[in-house]
Protein backbone atom coordinates (compact mmCIF):
# COMPACT_ATOMS: atom_id res chain seq x y z
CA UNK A 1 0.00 0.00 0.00
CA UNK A 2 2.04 3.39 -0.75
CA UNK A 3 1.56 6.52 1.44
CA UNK A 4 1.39 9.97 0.58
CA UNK A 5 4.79 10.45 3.33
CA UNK A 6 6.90 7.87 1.22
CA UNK A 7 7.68 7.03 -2.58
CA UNK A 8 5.10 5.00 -4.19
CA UNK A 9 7.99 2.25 -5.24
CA UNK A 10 7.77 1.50 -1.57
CA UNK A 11 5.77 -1.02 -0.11
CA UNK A 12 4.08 -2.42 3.26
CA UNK A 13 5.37 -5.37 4.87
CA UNK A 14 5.16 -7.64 7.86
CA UNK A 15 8.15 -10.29 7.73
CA UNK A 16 9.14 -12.15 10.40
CA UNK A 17 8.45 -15.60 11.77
CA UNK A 18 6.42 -17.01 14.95
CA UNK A 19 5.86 -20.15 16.66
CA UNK A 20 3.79 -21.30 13.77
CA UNK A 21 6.74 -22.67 11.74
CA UNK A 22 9.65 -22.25 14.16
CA UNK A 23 10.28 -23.80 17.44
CA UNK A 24 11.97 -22.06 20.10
CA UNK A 25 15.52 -22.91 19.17
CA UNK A 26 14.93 -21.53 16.04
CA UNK A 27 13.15 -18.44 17.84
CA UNK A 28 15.76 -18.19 20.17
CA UNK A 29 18.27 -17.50 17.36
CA UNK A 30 15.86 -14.60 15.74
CA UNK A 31 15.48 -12.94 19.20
CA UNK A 32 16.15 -9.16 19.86
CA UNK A 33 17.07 -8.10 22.77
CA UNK A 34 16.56 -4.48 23.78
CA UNK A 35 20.21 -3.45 23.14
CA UNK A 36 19.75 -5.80 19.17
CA UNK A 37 16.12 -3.47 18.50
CA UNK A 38 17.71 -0.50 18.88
CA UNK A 39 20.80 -1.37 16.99
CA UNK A 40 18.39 -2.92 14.27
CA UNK A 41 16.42 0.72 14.50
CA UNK A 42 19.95 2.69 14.04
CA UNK A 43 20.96 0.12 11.40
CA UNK A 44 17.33 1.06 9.34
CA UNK A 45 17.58 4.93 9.25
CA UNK A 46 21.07 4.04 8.14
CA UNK A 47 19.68 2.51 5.31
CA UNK A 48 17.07 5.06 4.46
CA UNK A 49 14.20 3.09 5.46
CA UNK A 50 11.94 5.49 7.22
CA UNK A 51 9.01 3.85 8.74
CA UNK A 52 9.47 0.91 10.91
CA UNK A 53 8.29 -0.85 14.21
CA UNK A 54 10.26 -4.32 15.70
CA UNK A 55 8.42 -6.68 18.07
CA UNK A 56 10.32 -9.58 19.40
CA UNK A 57 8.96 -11.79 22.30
CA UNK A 58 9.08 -15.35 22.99
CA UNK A 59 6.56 -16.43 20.29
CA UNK A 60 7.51 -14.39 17.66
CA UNK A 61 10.15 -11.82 16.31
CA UNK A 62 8.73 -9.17 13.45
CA UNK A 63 8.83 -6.05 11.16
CA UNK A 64 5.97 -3.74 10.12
CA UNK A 65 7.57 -1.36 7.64
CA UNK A 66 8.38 0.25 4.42
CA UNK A 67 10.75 -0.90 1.97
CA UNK A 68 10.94 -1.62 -1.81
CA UNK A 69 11.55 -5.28 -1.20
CA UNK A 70 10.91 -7.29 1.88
CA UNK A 71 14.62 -8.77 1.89
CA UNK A 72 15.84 -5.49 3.30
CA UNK A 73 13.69 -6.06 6.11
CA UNK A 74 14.74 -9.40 7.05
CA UNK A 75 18.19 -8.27 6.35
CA UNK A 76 17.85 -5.62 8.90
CA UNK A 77 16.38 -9.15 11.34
CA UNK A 78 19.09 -11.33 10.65
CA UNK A 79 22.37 -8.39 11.27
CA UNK A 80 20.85 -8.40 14.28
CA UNK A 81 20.23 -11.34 15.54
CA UNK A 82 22.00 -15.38 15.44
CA UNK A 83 19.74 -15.98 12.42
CA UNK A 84 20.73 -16.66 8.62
CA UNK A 85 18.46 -15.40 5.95
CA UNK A 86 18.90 -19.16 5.16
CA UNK A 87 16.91 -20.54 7.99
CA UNK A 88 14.32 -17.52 7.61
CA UNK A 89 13.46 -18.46 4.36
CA UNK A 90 12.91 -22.58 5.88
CA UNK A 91 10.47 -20.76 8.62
CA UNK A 92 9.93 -16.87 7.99
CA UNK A 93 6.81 -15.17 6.16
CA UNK A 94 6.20 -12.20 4.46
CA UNK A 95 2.95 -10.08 3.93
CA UNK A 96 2.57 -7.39 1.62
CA UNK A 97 0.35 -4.48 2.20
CA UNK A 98 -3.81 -5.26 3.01
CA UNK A 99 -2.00 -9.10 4.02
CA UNK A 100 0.99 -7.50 6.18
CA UNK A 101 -1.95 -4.77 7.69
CA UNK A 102 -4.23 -7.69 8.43
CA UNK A 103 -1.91 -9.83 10.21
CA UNK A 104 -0.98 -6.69 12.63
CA UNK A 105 -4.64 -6.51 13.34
CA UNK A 106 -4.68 -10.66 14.25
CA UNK A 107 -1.40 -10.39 16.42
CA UNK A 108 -2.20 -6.93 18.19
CA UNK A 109 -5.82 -8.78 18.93
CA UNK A 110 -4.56 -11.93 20.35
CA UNK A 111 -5.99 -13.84 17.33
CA UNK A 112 -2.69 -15.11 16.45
CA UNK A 113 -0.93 -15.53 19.76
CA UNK A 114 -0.06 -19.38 20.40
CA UNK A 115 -2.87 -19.12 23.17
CA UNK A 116 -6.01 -17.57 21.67
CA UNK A 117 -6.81 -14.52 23.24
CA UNK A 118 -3.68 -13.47 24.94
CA UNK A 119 -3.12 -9.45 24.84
CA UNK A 120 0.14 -9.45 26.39
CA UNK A 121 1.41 -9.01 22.68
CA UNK A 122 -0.74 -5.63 22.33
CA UNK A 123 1.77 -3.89 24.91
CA UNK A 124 4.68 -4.78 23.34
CA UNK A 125 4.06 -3.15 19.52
CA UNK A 126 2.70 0.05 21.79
CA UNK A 127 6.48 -0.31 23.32
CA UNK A 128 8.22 -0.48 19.74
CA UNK A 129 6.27 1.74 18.11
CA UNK A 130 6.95 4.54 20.73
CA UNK A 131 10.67 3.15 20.44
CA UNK A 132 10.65 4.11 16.41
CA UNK A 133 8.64 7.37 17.01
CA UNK A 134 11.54 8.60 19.55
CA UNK A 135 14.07 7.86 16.94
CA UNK A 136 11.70 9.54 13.90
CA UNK A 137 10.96 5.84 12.33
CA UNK A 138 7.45 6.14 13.02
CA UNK A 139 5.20 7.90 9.65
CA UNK A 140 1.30 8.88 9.69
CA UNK A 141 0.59 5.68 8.20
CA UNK A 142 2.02 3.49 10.96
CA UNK A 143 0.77 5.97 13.81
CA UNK A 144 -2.64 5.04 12.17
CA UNK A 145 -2.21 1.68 11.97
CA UNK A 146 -0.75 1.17 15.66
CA UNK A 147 -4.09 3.00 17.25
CA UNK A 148 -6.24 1.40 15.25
CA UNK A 149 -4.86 -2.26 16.34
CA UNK A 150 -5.22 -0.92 19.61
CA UNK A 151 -8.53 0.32 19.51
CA UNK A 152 -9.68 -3.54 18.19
CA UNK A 153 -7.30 -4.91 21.01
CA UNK A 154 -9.57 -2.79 23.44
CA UNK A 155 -12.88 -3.41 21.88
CA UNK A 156 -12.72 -7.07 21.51
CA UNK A 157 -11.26 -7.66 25.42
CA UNK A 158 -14.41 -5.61 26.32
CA UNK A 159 -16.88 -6.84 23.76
CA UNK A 160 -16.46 -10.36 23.77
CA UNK A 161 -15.76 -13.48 26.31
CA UNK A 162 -11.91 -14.46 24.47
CA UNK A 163 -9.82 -13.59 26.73
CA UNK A 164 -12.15 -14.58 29.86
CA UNK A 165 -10.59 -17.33 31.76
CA UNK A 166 -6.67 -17.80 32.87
CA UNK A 167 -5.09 -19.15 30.72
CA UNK A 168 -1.38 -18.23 30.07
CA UNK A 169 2.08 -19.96 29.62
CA UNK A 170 2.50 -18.51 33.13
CA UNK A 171 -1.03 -20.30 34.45
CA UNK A 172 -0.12 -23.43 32.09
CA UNK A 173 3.07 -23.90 33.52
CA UNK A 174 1.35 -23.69 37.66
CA UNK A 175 -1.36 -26.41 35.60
CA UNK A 176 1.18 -29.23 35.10
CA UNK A 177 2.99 -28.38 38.12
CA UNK A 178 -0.50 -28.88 39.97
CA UNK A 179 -1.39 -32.26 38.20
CA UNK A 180 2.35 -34.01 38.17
CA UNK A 181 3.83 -33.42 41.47
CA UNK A 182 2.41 -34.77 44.14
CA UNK A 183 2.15 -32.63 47.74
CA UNK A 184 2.89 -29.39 46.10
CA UNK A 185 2.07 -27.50 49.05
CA UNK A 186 5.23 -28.64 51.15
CA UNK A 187 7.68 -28.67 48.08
CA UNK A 188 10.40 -26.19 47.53
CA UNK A 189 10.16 -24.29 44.12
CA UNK A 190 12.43 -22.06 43.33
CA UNK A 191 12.05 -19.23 40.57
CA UNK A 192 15.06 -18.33 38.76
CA UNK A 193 14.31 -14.86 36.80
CA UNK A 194 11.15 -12.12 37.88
CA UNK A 195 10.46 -10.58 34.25
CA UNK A 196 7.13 -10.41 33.33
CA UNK A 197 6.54 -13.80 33.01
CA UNK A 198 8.38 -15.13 35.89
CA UNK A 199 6.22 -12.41 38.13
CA UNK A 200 3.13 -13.80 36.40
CA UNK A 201 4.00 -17.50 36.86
CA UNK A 202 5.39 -16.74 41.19
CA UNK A 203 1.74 -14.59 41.94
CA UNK A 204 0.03 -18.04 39.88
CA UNK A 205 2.37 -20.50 42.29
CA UNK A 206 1.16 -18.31 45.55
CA UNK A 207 -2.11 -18.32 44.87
CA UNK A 208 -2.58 -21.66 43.51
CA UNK A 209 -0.50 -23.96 45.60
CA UNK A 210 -0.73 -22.53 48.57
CA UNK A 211 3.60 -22.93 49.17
CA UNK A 212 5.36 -21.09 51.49
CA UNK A 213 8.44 -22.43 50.51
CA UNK A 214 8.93 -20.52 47.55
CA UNK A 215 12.53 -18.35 46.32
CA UNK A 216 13.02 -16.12 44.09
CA UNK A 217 16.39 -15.34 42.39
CA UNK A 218 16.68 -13.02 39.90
CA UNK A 219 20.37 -11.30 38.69
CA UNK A 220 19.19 -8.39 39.56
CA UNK A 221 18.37 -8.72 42.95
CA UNK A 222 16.67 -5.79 43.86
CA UNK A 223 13.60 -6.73 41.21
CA UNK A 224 13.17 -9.94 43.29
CA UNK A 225 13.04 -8.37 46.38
CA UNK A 226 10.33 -6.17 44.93
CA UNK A 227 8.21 -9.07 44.08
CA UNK A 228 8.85 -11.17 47.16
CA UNK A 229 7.89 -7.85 49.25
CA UNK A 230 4.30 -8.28 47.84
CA UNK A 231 3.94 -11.74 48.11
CA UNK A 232 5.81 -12.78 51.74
CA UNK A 233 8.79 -14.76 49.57
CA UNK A 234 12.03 -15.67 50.29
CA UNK A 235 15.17 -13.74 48.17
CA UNK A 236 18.71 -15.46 47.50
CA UNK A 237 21.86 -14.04 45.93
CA UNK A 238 22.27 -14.80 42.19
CA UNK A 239 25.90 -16.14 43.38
CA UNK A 240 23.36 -18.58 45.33
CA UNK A 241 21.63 -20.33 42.76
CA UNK A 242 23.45 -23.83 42.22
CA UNK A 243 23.02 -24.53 46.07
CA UNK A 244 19.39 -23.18 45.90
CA UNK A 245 19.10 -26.00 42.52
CA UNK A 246 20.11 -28.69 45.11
CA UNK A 247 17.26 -27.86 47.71
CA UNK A 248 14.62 -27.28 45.18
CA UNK A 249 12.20 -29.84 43.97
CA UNK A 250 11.17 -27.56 41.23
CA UNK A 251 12.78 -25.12 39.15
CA UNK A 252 10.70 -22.41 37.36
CA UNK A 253 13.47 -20.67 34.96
CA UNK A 254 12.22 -17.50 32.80
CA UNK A 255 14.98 -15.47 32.26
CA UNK A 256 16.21 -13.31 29.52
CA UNK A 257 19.63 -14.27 28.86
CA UNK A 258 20.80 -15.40 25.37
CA UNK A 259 22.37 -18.49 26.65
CA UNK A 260 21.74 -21.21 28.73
CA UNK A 261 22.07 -20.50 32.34
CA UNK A 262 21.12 -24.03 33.98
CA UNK A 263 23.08 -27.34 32.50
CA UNK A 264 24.06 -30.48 34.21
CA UNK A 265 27.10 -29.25 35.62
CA UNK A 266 25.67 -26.91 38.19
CA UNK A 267 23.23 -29.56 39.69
CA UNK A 268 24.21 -32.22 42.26
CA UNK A 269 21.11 -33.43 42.78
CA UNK A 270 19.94 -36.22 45.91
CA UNK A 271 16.20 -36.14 44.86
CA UNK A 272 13.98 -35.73 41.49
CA UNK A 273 13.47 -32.37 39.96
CA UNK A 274 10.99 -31.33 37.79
CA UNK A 275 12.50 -28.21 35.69
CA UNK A 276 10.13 -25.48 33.71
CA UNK A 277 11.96 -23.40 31.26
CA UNK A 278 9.60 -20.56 30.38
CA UNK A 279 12.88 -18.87 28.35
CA UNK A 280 12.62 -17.48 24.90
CA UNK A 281 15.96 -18.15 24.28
CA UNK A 282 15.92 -21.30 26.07
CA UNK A 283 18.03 -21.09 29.52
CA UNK A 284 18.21 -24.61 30.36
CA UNK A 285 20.47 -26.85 28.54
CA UNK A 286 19.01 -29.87 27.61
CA UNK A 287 21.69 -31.92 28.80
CA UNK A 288 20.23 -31.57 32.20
CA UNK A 289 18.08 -34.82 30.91
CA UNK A 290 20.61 -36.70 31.47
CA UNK A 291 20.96 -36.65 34.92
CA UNK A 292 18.62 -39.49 36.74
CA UNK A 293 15.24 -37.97 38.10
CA UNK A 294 15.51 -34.95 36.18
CA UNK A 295 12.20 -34.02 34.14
CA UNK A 296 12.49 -30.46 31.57
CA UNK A 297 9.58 -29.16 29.83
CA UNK A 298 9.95 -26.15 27.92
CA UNK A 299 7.03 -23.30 27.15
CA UNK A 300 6.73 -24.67 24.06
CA UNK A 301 4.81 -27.72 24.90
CA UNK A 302 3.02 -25.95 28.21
CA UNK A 303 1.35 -23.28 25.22
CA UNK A 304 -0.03 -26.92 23.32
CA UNK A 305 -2.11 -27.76 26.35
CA UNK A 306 -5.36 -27.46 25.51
CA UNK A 307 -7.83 -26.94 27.92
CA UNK A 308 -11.76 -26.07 28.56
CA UNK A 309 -11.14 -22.15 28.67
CA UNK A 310 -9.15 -22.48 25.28
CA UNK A 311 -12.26 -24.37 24.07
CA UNK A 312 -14.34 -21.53 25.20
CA UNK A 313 -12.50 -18.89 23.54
CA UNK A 314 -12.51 -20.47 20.45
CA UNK A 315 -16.53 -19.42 20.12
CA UNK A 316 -15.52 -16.01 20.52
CA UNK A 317 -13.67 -15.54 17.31
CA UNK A 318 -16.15 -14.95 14.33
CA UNK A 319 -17.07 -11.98 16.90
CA UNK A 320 -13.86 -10.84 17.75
CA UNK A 321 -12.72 -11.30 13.55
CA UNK A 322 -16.16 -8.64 12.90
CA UNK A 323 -14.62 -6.08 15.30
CA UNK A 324 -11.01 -6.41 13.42
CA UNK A 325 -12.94 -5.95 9.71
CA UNK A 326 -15.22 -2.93 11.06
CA UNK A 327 -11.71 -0.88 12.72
CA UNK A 328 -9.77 -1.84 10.03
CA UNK A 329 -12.18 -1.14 7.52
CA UNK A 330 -12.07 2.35 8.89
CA UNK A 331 -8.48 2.60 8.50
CA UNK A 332 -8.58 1.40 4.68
CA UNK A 333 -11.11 4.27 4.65
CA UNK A 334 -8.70 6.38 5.96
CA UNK A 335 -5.56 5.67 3.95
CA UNK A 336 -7.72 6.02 0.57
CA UNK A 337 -8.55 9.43 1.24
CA UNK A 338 -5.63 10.66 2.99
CA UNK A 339 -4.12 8.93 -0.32
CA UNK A 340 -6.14 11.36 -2.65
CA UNK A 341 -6.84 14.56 -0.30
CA UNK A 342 -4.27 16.81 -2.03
CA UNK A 343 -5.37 16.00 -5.36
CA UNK A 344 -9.24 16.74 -3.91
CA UNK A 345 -7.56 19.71 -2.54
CA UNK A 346 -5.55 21.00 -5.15
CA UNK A 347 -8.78 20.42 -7.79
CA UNK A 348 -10.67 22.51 -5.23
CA UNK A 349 -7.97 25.17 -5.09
CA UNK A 350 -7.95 24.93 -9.31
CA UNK A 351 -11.91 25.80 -9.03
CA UNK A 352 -11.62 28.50 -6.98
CA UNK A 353 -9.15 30.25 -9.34
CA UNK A 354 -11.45 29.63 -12.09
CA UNK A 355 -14.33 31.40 -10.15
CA UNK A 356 -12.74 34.04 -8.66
CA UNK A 357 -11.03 35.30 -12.19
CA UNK A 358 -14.90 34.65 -13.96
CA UNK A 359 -16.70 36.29 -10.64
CA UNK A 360 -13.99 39.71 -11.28
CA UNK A 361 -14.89 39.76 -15.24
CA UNK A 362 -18.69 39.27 -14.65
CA UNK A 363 -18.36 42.23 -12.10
CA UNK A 364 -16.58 44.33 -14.42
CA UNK A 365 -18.99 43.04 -17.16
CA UNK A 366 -22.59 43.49 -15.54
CA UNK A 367 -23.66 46.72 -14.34
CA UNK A 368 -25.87 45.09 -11.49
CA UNK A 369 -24.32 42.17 -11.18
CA UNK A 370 -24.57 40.58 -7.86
CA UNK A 371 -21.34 39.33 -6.45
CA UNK A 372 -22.33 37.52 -3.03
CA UNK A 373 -25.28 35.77 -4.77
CA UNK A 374 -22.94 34.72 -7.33
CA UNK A 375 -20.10 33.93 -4.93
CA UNK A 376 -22.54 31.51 -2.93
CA UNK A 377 -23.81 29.61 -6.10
CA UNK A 378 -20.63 29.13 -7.42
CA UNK A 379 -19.32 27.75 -4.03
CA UNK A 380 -21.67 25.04 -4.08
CA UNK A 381 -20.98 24.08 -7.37
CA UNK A 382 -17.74 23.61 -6.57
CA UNK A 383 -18.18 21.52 -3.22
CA UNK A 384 -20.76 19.81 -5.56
CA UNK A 385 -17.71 19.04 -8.14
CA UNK A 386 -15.24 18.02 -5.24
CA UNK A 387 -17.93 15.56 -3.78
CA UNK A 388 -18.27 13.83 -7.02
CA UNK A 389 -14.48 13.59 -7.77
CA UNK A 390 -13.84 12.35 -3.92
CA UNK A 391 -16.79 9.80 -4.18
CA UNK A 392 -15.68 8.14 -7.19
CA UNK A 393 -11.76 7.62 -5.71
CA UNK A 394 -13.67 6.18 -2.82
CA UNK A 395 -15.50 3.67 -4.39
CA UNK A 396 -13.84 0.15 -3.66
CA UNK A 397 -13.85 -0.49 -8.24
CA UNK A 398 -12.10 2.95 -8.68
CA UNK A 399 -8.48 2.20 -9.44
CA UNK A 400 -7.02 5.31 -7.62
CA UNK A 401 -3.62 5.85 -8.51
CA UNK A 402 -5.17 6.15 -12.29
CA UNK A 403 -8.35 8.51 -11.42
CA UNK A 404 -5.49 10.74 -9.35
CA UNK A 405 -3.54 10.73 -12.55
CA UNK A 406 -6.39 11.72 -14.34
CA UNK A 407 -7.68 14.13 -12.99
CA UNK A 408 -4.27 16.03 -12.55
CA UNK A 409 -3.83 15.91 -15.83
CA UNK A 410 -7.16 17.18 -17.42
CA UNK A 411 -7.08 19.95 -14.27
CA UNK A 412 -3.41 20.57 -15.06
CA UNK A 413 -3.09 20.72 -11.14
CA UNK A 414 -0.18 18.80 -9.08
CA UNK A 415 -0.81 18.13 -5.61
CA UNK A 416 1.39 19.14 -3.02
């Protein structure tokens, strides 16, 4: 879809790739880290692309943007991350214009999260895009877009039932510790990192299994101390953690680090352990499997299990797909006549030159000629015109770009 603020060589894409086709190793090696987004941001305006938002979370790393050919996009993806353009083309996609707008409307709505109807997704492109505006990456177009996905997040969390329920990788992951280990109330669990889902996944464990035997270590410690001041927990030194790994009869790990953080080597373990790794990359080394008593289940197969509530949601989405087509049918609205509004403009302007040069010779013409009568016909004539002209680069048939031409020419107006 071009845009008034860029050439009309340039196009609208989403690229990326998502839990769809790629597992979590593979999503682990496309991740961005805060420092890799804004490097990726930098590297962009570098490059003369000019409008551009990142997302990259556990399920998914992506582009919205403008560029003449999606590669440069995916380019801009793989500089900055462990990823080949190799393996993106194996598991990537790419959308182009209505498509690429269209899928931002089904992630930003929870539509195409790997659990139906979760909006934590909606926060993060509000995050990126302000990230791009504060670096000027951010046109009209994809201000537009942004608050319109928002405004259909909004709507269909208050409007419909598919979000109702918990159900979360966080909640999943307290699920399966619930059903497969026995006594959970007098266990020790330990939580190794307190981002956002590690803080979801401790207040879940509190209220859920009722443990008071629960520690939190985080690298920064001060975070964890924030968290366990809320919920009456226990805080350890990072420098603690393998001795912490020994007491513990489960492990929930969701940190951000790019590398494994847990392996084999740091456990000496006298009793079975049940290990969650909620890390996008992965932070546990699967080697741990090795060790006798030792169970690891990763995100990736807590976000398959299917429950009731996911069954429930699942009757919400013909409603919550008619709120997406009604906001973003406004928006298509939108971008057709902000495409064509200086050409409407300019034609107006080209009238009103006309008039006022015939109104001055009629005046100097007519002896009684009546200028204000005259000056009030001829202005609805020309909003009359203008209607027409707008109407008919409305119309869904009308093949703008053409009409635009067209009328330019025959006018002999340009549009600024």
């Amino acid at each position: 879809m071009e845009n008034n603020n860029v050439p009309k060589h340039l196009y609208f894409y989403s690229v990326g790739l998502s839990y769809k086709k790629a597992d979590a190793e593979v999503r682990g090696k496309f991740s961005l880290d805060a420092i890799a987004k804004t490097r990726l941001l930098e590297q962009a305006k570098e490059e003369g692309i000019e409008s551009l938002i990142v997302t990259s979370t556990c399920n998914r790393t992506e582009i919205y943007g403008f560029a003449e050919h999606p590669f440069q996009l995916i380019k801009l993806i793989c500089d900055n991350s462990n990823g080949s353009v190799d393996a993106f083309q194996k598991v990537g996609f790419v959308y182009k214009n209505q498509e690429a707008i269209s899928h931002m409307f089904r992630v930003g709505t929870g539509l195409d999260s790997q659990i139906l109807g979760d909006f934590e997704i909606i926060s993060q492109i509000k995050t990126s895009f302000a990230h791009s505006k504060s670096l000027g990456l951010a046109n009209a177009f994809l201000e537009r877009l942004v608050n319109a996905v928002i405004q259909a997040s909004k709507k269909i969390k208050n409007e419909t039932e598919i979000s109702s329920g918990a159900t979360s990788v966080s909640f999943a992951s307290v699920q399966y510790i619930l059903k497969n280990v026995e006594d959970i109330g007098n266990k020790n669990i330990l939580l190794f990192g307190t981002g956002k889902i590690g803080r979801n996944t401790c207040e879940n464990l509190v209220k859920h299994t009722k443990n008071e035997h629960i520690t939190l270590i985080n690298r920064t410690k001060d975070k964890a101390e924030k968290l366990a001041g809320k919920l009456n927990l226990i805080v350890k030194d990072y420098s603690e953690l393998h001795l912490e790994l020994q007491k513990a009869d489960v492990v929930v790990v969701a940190t951000g680090a790019q590398n494994p953080t847990v392996d084999k080597a740091i456990l000496n373990l006298k009793k079975p352990l049940l290990i969650l790794d909620l890390s996008i990359p992965k932070n546990v080394n699967e080697n741990v499997e090795e060790l006798e008593g030792v169970t690891l289940i990763h995100m990736d197969y807590l976000s398959q299990l299917t429950d009731e509530t996911l069954e429930n949601r699942k009757l919400h989405i013909p409603a919550a797909e008619a709120i997406i087509e009604e906001v973003k049918e406004e928006f298509v609205t939108w971008t057709k006549g902000r495409k064509f509004a200086p050409t409407i403009n300019a034609l107006k302007e080209k009238l009103n030159a006309i008039k006022v040069s015939e109104l001055d010779f009629q005046s100097r013409k007519i002896a009684d000629f009546n200028e204000a009568q005259a000056e009030i016909i001829s202005n609805r004539i020309i909003q009359k015109i203008t209607t027409h002209f707008a109407n008919h680069l409305k119309d869904d048939d009308t093949m703008v770009d053409e009409s635009i031409e067209w009328i330019e020419k025959v006018f002999k107006i340009k549009a600024s």
